[in-house]
C-alpha atoms as a PDB file:
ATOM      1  CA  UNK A   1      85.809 171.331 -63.990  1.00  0.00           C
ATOM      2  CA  UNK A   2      87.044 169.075 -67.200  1.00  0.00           C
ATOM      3  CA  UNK A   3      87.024 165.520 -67.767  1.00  0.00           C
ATOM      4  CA  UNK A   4      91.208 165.342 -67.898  1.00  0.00           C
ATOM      5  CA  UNK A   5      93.550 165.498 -65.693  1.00  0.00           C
ATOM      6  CA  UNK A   6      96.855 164.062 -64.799  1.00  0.00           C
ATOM      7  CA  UNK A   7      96.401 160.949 -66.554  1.00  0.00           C
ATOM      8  CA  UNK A   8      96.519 163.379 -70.099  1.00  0.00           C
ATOM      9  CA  UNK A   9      99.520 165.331 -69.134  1.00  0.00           C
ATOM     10  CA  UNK A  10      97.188 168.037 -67.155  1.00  0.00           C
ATOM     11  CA  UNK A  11      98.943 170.209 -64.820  1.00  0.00           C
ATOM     12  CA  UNK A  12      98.637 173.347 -62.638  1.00  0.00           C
ATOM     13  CA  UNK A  13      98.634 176.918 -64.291  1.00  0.00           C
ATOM     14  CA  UNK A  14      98.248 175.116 -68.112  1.00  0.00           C
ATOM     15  CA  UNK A  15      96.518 177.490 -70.275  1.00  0.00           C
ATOM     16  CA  UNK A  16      93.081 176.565 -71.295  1.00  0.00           C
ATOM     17  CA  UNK A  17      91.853 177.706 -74.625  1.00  0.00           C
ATOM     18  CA  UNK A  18      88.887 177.843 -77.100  1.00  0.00           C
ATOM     19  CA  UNK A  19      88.955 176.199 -80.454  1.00  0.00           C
ATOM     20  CA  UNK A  20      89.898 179.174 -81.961  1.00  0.00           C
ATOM     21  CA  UNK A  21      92.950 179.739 -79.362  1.00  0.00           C
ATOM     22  CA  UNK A  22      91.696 182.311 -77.308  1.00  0.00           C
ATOM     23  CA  UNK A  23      92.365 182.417 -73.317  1.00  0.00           C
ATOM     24  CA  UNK A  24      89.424 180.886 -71.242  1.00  0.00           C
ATOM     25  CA  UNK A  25      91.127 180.621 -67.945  1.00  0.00           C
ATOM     26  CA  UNK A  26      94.039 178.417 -66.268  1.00  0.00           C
ATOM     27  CA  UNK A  27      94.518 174.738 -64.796  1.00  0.00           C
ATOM     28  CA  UNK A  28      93.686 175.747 -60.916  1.00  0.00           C
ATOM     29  CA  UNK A  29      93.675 172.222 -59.391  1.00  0.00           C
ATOM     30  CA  UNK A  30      94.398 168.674 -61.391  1.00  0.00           C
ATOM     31  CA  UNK A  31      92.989 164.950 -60.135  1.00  0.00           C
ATOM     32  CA  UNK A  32      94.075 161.977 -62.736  1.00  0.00           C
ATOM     33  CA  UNK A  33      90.946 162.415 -64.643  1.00  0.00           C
ATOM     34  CA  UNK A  34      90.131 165.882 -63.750  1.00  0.00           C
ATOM     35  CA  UNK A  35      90.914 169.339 -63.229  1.00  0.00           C
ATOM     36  CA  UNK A  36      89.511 172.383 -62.387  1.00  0.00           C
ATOM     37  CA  UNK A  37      89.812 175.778 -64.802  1.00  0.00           C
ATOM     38  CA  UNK A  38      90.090 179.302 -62.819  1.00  0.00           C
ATOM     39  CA  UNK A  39      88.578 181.484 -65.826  1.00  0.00           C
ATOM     40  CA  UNK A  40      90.026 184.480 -67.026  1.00  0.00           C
ATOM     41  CA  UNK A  41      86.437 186.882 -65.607  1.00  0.00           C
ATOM     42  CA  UNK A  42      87.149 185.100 -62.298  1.00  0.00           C
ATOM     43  CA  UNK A  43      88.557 187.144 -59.344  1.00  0.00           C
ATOM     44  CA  UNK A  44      91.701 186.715 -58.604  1.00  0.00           C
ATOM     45  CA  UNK A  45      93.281 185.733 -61.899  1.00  0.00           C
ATOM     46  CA  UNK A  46      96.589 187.137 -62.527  1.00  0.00           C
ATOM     47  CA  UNK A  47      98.475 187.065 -65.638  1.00  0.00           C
ATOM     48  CA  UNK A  48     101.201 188.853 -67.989  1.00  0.00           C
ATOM     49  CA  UNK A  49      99.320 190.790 -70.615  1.00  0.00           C
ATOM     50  CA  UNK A  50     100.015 193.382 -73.445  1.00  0.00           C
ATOM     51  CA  UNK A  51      98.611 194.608 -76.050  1.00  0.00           C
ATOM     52  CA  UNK A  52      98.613 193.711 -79.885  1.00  0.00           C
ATOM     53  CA  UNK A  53      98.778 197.153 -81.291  1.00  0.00           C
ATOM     54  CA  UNK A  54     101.067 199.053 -78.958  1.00  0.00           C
ATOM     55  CA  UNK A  55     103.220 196.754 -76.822  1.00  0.00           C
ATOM     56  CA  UNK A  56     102.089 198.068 -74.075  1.00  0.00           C
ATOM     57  CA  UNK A  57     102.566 195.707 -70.863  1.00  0.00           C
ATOM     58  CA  UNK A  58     100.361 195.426 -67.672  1.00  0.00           C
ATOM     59  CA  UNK A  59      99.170 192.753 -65.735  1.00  0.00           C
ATOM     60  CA  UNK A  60      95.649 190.708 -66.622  1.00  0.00           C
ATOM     61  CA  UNK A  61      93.221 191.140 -63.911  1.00  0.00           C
ATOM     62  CA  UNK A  62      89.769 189.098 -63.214  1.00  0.00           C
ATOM     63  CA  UNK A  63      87.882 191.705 -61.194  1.00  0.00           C
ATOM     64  CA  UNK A  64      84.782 190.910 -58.613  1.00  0.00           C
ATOM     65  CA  UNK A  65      82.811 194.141 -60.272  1.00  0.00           C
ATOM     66  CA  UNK A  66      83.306 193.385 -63.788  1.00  0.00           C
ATOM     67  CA  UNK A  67      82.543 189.601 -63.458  1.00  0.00           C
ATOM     68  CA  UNK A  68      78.966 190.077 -63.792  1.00  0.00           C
ATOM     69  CA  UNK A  69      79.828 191.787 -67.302  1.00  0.00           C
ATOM     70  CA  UNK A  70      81.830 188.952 -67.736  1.00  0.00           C
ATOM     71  CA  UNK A  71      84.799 191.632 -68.504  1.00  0.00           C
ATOM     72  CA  UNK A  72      88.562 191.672 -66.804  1.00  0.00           C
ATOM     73  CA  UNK A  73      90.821 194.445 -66.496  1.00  0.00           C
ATOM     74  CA  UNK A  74      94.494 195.141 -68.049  1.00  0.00           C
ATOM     75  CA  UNK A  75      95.849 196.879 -65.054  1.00  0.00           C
ATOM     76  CA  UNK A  76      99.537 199.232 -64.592  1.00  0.00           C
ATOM     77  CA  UNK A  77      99.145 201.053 -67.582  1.00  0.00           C
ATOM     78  CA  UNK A  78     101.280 204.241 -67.323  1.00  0.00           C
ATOM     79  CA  UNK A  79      99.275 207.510 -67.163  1.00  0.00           C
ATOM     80  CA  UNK A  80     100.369 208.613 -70.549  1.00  0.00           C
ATOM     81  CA  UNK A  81      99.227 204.966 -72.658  1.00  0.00           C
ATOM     82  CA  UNK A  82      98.478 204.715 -76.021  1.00  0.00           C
ATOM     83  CA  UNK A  83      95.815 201.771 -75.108  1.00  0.00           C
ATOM     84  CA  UNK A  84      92.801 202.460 -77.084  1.00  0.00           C
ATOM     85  CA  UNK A  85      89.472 200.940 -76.996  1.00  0.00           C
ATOM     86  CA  UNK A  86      89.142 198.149 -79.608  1.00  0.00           C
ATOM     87  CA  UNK A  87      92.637 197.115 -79.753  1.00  0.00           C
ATOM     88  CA  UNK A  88      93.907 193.272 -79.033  1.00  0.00           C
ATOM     89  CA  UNK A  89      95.164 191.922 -75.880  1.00  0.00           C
ATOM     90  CA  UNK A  90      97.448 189.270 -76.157  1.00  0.00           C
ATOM     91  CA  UNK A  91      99.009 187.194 -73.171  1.00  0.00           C
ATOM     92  CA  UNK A  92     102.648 187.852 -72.268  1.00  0.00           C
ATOM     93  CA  UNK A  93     105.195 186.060 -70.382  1.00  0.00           C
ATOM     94  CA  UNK A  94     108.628 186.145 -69.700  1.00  0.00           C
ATOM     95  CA  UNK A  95     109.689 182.874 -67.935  1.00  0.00           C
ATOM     96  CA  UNK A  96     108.456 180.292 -70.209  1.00  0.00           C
ATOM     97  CA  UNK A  97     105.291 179.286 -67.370  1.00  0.00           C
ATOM     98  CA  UNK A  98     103.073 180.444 -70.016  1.00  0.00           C
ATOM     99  CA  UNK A  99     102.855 180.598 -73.694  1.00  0.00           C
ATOM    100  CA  UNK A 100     103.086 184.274 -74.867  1.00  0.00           C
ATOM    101  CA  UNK A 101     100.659 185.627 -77.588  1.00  0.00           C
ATOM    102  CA  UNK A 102      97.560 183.806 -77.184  1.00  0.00           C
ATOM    103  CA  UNK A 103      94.574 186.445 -77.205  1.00  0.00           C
ATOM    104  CA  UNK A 104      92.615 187.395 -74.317  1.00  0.00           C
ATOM    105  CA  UNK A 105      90.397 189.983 -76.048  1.00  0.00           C
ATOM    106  CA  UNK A 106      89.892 193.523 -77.137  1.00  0.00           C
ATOM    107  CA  UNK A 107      89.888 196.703 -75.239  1.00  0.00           C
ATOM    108  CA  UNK A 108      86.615 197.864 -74.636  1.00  0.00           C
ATOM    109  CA  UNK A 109      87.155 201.479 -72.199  1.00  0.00           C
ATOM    110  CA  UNK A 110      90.291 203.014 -70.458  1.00  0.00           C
ATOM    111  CA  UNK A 111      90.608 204.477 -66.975  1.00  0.00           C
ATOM    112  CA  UNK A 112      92.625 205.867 -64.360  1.00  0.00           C
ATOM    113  CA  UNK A 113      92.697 203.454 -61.289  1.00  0.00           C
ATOM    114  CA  UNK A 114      91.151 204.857 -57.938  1.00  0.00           C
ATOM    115  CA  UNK A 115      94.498 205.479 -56.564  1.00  0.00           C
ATOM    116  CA  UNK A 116      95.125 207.769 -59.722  1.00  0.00           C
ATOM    117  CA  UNK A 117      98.999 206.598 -60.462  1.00  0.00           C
ATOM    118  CA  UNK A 118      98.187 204.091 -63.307  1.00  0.00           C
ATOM    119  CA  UNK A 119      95.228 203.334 -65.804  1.00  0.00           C
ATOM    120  CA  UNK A 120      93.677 200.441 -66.790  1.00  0.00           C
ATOM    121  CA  UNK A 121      91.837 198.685 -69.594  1.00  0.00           C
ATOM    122  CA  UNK A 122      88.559 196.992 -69.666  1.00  0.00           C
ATOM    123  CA  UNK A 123      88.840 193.990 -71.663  1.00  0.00           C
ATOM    124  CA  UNK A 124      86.125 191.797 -73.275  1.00  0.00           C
ATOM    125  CA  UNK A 125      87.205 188.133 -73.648  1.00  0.00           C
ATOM    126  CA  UNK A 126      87.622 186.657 -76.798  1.00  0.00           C
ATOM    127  CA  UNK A 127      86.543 183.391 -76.044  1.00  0.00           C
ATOM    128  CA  UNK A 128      82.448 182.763 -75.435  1.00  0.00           C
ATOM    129  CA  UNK A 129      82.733 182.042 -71.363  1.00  0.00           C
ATOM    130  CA  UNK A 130      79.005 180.917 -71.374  1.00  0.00           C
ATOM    131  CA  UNK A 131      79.206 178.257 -73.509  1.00  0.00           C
ATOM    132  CA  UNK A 132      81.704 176.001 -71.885  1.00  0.00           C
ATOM    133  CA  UNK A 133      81.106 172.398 -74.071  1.00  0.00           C
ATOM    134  CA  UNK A 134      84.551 172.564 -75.502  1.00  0.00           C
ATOM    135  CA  UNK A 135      88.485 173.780 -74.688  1.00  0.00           C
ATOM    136  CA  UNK A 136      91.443 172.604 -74.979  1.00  0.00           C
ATOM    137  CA  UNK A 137      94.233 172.699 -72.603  1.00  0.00           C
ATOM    138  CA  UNK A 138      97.613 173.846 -73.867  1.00  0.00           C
ATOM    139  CA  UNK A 139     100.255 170.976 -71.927  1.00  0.00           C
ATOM    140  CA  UNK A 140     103.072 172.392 -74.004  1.00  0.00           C
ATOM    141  CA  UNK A 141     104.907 175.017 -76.233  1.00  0.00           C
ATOM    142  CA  UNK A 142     108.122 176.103 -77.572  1.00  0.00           C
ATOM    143  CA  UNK A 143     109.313 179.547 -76.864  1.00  0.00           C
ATOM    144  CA  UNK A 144     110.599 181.005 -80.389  1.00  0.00           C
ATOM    145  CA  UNK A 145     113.132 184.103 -79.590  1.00  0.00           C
END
């Protein structure tokens, strides 16, 4: 939870950053002095992701296993992806709810899903998720095409 909320322009899925501008999580809930942040690691989270390097586009996962390793997954990768561990994930979006581009983190392993028709990337956040004293909450953004 954060000490702004409506009252500052706060408002449901806003992006919520570091002080270097890397994803921490998004705007979950908002009071007028208030709001609570769904993190990134958390299950559940859902968000348009690619990568820096390749392009390639999947969908940002918080996953219950990995949240203990404080990791999230990069899920829908074709069978055949150039993903590779190290490289930069970046947020992507293509309605304009979300600003495109911020990082998420790097690649840290790739695998095939259980179901064995896509892989997946484990990602390590960018932004320090245990130390919590400062973000900043991104109200709005231009979209450059």
């Amino acid at each position: 939870t954060i000490n702004k909320g409506a009252d500052h322009d706060v408002a449901i899925d806003d992006c919520v950053v570091d002080s270097t501008g890397a994803l921490m999580g998004t705007v979950t809930e908002v009071g007028s002095n208030w709001a609570t942040v769904f993190l990134i690691t958390d299950a559940g989270f859902e968000l348009g992701g690619q990568t820096a390097q390749t392009g390639e586009r999947g969908i940002l996962e918080g996953d219950f296993s990995l949240m203990t390793r404080g990791a999230l997954k990069l899920t829908y990768l074709p069978l055949d992806t150039e993903v590779t561990p190290g490289d930069e994930v970046l947020t992507f979006a293509t309605e304009g709810i979300f600003p495109s581009g911020l990082l998420v983190g790097t690649v840290s392993s790739v695998a095939i899903d259980p179901g064995g028709m896509h892989q997946y990337a484990v990602i390590t956040p960018a932004a320090d998720l245990t130390t919590l004293n400062q973000v900043f909450v991104v109200t709005d953004f231009t979209i450059e095409e």
